[in-house]
C-alpha atoms as a PDB file:
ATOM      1  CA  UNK A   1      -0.219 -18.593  -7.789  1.00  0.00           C
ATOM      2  CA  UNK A   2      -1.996 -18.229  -4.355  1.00  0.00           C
ATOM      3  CA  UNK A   3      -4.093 -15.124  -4.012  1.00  0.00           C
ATOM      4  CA  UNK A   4      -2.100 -13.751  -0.688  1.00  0.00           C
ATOM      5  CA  UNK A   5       1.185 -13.677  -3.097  1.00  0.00           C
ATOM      6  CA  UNK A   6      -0.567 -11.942  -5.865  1.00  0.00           C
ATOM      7  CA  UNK A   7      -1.720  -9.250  -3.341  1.00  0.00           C
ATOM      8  CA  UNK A   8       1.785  -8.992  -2.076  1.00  0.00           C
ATOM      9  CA  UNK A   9       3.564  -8.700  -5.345  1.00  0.00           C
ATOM     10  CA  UNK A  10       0.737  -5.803  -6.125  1.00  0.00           C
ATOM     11  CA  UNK A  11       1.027  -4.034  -3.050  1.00  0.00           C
ATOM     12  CA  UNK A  12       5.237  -4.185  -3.476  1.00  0.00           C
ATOM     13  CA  UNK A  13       4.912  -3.071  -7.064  1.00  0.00           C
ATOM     14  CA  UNK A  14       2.816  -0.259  -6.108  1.00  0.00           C
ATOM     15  CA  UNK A  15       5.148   0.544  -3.318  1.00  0.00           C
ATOM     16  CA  UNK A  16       8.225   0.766  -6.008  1.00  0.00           C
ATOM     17  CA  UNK A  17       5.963   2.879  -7.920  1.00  0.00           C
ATOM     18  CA  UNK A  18       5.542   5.156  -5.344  1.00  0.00           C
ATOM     19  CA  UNK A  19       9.090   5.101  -4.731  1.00  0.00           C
ATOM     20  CA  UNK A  20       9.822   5.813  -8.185  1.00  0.00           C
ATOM     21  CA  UNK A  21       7.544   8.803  -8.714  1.00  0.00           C
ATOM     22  CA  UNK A  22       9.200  10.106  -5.449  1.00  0.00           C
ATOM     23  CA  UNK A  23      12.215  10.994  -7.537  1.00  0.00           C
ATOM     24  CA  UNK A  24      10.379  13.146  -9.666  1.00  0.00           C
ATOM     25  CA  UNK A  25       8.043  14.618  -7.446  1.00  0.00           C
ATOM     26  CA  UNK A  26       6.397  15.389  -3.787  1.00  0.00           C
ATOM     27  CA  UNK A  27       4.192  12.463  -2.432  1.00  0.00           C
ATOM     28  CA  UNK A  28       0.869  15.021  -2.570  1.00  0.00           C
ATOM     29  CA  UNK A  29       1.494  15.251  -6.325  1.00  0.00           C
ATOM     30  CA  UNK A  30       1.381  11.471  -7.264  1.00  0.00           C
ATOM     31  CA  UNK A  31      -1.818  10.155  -8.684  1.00  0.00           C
ATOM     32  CA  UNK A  32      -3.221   6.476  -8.540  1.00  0.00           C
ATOM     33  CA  UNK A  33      -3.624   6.610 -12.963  1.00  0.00           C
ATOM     34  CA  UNK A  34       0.817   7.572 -12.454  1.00  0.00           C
ATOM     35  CA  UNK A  35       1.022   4.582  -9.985  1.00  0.00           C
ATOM     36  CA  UNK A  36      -1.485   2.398 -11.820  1.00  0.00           C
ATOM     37  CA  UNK A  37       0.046   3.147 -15.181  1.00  0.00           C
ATOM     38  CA  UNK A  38       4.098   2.242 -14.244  1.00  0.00           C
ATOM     39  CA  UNK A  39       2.580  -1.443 -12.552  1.00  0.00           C
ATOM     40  CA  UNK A  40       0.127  -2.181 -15.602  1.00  0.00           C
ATOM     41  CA  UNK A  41      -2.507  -2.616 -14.016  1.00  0.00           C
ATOM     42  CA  UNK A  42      -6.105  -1.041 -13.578  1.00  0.00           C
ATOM     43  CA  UNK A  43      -7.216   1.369 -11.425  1.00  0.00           C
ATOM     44  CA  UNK A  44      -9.529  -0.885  -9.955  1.00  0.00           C
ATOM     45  CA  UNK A  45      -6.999  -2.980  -8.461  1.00  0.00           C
ATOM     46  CA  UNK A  46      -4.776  -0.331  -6.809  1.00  0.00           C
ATOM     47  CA  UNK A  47      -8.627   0.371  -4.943  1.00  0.00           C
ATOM     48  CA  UNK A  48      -8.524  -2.801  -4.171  1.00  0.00           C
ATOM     49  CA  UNK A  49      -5.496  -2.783  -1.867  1.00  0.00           C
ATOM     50  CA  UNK A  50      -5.610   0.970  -1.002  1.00  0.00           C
ATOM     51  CA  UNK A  51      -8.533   3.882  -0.733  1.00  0.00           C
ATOM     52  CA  UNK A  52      -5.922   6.049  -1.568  1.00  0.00           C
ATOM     53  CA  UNK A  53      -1.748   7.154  -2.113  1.00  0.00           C
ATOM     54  CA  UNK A  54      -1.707   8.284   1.637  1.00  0.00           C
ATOM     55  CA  UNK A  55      -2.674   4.454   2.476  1.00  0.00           C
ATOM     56  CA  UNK A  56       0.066   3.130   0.028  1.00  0.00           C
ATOM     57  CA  UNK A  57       2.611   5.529   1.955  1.00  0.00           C
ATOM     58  CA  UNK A  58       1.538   4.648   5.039  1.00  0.00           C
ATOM     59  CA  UNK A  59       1.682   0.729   4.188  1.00  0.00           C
ATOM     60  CA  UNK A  60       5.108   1.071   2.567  1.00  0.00           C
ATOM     61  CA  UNK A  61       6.203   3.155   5.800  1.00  0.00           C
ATOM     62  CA  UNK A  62       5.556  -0.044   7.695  1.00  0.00           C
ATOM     63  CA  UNK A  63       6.848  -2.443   5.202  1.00  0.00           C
ATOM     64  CA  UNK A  64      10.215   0.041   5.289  1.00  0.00           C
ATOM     65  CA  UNK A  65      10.673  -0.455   9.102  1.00  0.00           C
ATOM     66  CA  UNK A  66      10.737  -4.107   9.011  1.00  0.00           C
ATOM     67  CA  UNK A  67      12.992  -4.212   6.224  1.00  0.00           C
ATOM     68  CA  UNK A  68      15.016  -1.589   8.324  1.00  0.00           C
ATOM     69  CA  UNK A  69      14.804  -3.464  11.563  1.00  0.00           C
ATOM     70  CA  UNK A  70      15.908  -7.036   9.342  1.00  0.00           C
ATOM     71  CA  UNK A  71      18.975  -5.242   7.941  1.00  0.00           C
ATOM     72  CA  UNK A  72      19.821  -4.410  11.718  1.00  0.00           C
ATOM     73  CA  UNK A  73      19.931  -7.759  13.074  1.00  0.00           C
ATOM     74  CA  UNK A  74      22.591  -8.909  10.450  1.00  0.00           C
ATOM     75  CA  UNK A  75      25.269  -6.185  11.872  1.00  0.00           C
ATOM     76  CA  UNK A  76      27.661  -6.614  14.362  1.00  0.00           C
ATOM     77  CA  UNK A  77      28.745  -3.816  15.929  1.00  0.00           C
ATOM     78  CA  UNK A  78      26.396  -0.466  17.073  1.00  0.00           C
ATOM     79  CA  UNK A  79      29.005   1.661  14.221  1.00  0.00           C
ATOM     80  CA  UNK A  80      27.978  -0.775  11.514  1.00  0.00           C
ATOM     81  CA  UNK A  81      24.691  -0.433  11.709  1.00  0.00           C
ATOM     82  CA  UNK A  82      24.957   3.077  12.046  1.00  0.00           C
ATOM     83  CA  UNK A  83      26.785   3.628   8.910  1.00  0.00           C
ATOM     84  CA  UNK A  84      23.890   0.368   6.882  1.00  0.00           C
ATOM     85  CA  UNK A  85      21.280   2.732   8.290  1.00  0.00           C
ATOM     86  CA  UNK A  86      22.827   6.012   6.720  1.00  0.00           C
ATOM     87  CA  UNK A  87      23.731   4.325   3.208  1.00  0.00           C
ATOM     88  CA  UNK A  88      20.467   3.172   2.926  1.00  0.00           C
ATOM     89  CA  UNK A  89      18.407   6.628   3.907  1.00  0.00           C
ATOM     90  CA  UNK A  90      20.749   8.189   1.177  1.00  0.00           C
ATOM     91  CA  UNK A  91      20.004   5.569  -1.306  1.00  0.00           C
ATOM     92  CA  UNK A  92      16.415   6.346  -0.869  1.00  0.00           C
ATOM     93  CA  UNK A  93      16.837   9.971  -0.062  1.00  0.00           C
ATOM     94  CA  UNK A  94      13.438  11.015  -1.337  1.00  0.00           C
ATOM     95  CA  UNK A  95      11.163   8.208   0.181  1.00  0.00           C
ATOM     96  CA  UNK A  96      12.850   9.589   3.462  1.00  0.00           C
ATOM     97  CA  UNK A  97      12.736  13.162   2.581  1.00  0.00           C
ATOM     98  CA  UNK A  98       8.416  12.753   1.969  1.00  0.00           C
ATOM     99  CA  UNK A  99       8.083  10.680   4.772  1.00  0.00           C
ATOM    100  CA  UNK A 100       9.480  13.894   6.690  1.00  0.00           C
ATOM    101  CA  UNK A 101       7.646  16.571   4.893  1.00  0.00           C
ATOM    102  CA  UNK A 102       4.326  14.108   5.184  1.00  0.00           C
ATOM    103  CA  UNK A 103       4.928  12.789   8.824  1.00  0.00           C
ATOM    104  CA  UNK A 104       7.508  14.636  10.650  1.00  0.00           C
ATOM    105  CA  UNK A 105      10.008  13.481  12.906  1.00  0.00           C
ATOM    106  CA  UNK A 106       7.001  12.040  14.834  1.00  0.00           C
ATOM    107  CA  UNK A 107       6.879  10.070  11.143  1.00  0.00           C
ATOM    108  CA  UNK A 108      10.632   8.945  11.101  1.00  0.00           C
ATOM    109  CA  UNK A 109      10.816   8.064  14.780  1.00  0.00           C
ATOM    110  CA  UNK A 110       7.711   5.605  14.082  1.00  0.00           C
ATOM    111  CA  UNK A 111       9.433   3.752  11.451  1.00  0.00           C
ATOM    112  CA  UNK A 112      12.651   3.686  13.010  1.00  0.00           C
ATOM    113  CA  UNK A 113      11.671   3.459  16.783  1.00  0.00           C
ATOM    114  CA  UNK A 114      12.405  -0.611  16.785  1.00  0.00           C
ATOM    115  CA  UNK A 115      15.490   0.048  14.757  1.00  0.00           C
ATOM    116  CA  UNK A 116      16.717   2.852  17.421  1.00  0.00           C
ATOM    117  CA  UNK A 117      15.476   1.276  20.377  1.00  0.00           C
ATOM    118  CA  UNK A 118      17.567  -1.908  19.332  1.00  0.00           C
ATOM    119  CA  UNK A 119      20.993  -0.730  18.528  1.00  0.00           C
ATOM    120  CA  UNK A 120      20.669   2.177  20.932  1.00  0.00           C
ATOM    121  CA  UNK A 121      20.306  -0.718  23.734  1.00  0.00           C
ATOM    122  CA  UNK A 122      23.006  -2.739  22.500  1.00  0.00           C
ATOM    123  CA  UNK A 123      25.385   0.127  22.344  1.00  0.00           C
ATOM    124  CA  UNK A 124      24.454   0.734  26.076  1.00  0.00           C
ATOM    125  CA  UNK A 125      24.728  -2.424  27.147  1.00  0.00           C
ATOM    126  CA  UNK A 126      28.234  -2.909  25.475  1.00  0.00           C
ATOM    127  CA  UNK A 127      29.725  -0.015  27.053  1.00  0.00           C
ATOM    128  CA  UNK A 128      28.451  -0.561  30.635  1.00  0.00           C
ATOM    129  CA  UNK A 129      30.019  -4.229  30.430  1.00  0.00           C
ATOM    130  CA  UNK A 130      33.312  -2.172  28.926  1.00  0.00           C
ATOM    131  CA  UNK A 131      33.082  -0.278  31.532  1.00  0.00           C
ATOM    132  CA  UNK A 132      32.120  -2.459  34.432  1.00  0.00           C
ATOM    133  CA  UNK A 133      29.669   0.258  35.218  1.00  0.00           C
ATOM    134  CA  UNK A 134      26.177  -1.556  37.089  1.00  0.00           C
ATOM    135  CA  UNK A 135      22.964  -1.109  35.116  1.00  0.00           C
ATOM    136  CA  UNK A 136      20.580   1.429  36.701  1.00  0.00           C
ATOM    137  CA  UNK A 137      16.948   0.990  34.588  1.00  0.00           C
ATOM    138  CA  UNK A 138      15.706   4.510  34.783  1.00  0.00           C
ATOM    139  CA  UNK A 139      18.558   6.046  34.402  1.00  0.00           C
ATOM    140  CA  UNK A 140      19.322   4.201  31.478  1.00  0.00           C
ATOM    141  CA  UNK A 141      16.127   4.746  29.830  1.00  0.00           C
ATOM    142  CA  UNK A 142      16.470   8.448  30.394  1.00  0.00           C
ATOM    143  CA  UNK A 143      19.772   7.900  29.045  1.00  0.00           C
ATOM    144  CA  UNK A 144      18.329   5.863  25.601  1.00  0.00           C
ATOM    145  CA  UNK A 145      15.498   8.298  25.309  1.00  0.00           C
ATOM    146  CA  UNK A 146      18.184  11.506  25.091  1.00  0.00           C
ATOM    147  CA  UNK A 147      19.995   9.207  22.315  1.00  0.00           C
ATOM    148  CA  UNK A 148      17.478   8.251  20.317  1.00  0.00           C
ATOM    149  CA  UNK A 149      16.546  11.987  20.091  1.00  0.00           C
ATOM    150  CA  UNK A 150      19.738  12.886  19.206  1.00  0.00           C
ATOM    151  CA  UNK A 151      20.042  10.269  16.757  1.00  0.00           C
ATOM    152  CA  UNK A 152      16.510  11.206  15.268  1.00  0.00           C
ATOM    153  CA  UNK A 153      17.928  14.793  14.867  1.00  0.00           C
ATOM    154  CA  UNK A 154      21.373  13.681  13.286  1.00  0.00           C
ATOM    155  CA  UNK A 155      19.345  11.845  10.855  1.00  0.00           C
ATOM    156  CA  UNK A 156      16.753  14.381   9.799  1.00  0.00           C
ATOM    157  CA  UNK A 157      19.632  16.645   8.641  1.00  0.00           C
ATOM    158  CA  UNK A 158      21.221  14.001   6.917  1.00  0.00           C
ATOM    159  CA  UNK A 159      17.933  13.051   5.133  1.00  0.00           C
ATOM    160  CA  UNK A 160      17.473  16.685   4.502  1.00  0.00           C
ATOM    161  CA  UNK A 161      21.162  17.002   2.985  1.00  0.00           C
ATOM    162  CA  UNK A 162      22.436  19.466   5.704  1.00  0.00           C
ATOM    163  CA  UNK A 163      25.432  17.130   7.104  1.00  0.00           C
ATOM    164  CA  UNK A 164      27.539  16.813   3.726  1.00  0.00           C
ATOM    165  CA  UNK A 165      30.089  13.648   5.707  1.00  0.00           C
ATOM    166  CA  UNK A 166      29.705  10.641   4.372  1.00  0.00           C
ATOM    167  CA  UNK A 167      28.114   7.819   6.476  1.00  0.00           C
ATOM    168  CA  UNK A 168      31.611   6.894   7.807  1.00  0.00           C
ATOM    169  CA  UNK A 169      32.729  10.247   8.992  1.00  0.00           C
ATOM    170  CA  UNK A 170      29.234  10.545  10.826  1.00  0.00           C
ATOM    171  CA  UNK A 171      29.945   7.369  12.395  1.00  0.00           C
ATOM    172  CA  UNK A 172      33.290   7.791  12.886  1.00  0.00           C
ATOM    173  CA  UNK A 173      32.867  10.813  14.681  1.00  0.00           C
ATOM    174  CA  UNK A 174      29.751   9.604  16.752  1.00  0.00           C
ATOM    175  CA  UNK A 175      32.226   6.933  18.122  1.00  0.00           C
ATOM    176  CA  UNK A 176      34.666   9.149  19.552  1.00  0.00           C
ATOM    177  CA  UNK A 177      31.467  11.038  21.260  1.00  0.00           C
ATOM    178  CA  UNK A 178      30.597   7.507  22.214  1.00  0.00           C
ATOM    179  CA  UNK A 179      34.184   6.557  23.979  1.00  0.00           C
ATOM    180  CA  UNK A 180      34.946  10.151  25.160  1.00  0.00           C
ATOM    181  CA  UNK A 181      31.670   8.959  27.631  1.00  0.00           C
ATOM    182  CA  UNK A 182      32.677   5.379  28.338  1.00  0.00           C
ATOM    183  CA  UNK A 183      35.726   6.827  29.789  1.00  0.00           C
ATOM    184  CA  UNK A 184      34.292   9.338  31.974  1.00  0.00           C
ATOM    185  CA  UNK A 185      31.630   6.744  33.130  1.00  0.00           C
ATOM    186  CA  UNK A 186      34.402   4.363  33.671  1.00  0.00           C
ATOM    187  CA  UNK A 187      36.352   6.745  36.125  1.00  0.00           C
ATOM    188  CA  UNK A 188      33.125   7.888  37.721  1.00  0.00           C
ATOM    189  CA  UNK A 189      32.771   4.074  38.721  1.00  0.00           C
ATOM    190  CA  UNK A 190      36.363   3.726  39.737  1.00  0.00           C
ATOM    191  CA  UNK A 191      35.852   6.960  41.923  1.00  0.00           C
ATOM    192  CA  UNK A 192      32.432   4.654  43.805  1.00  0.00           C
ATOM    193  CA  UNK A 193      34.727   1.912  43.782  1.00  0.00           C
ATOM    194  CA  UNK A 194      37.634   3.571  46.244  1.00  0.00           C
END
């Protein structure tokens, strides 16, 4: 087997590890013998890849947001992957709940900012062509950079567990935000049209 996929098999074993222990405890609690012990293999080798658990995190956080971003490109629609995005931080509720208590929002918006940035852009796009409302670039990125905070904030209370809807509802709801604001932006742009 070549060496790069025997460090890659390590590295993702150690990352389900981590993932594992996550369920049982906080991130600052799990020790490389715990991680070491549920892979089978020494201690030496988890130093080998990683001076420490914060390293692991932080090189699972990255693996995470291309996995993320990946799962993205297969959906179709902005509410789609919306509602894959919500399924899968409450499948993994804890990885995303340390990742918050370890990193902040500064934390989530790192791994998710290609994620965001992507559907948020695509939902833009589609309602301005809806719409026929013209493209203005800095308004639009003002306009992106209010959702993606918004979006940041919707999902750090669902991480945390304080919106009780499931992923559907959110979304659901989200959209009729979404249309109530393609509508007025269509009649502002039939008002500059008269």
């Amino acid at each position: 087997m070549p060496a790069e996929l025997c460090v890659n098999r390590t590295k993702n074993d150690l990352d389900r590890a981590l993932r594992q222990l996550l369920l049982q405890k906080p991130l600052e609690q799990i020790r490389v013998r715990e991680l070491t012990a549920l892979c089978g293999i020494r201690r030496q080798s988890f130093y080998y890849h990683f001076p420490d658990v914060q390293s692991l995190f932080d090189w699972s956080m990255q693996q995470e947001a291309m996995r993320t971003l990946a799962r993205q490109e297969t959906c179709l629609t902005w509410q789609q992957a919306l509602t894959v995005l919500l399924e899968h931080t409450a499948k993994d509720r804890c990885y995303y709940q340390a990742l918050l208590k370890n990193r902040g929002r500064a934390g989530l918006r790192k791994l998710l900012e290609g994620t965001l940035g992507s559907l948020l852009s695509r939902t833009l796009d589609y309602y301005q062509r809806r719409c026929g409302v013209m493209r203005n670039p800095p308004r639009d990125q003002e306009l992106l950079s209010c959702w993606e905070t918004m979006l940041l904030t919707l999902l750090e209370s669902w991480i945390q567990g304080d919106l009780p809807q499931p992923p559907q509802t959110l979304v659901s709801l989200l959209e009729g935000l979404v249309q109530q604001g393609a509508v007025g932006a269509a009649w502002q742009n039939l008002a500059l049209l008269s």
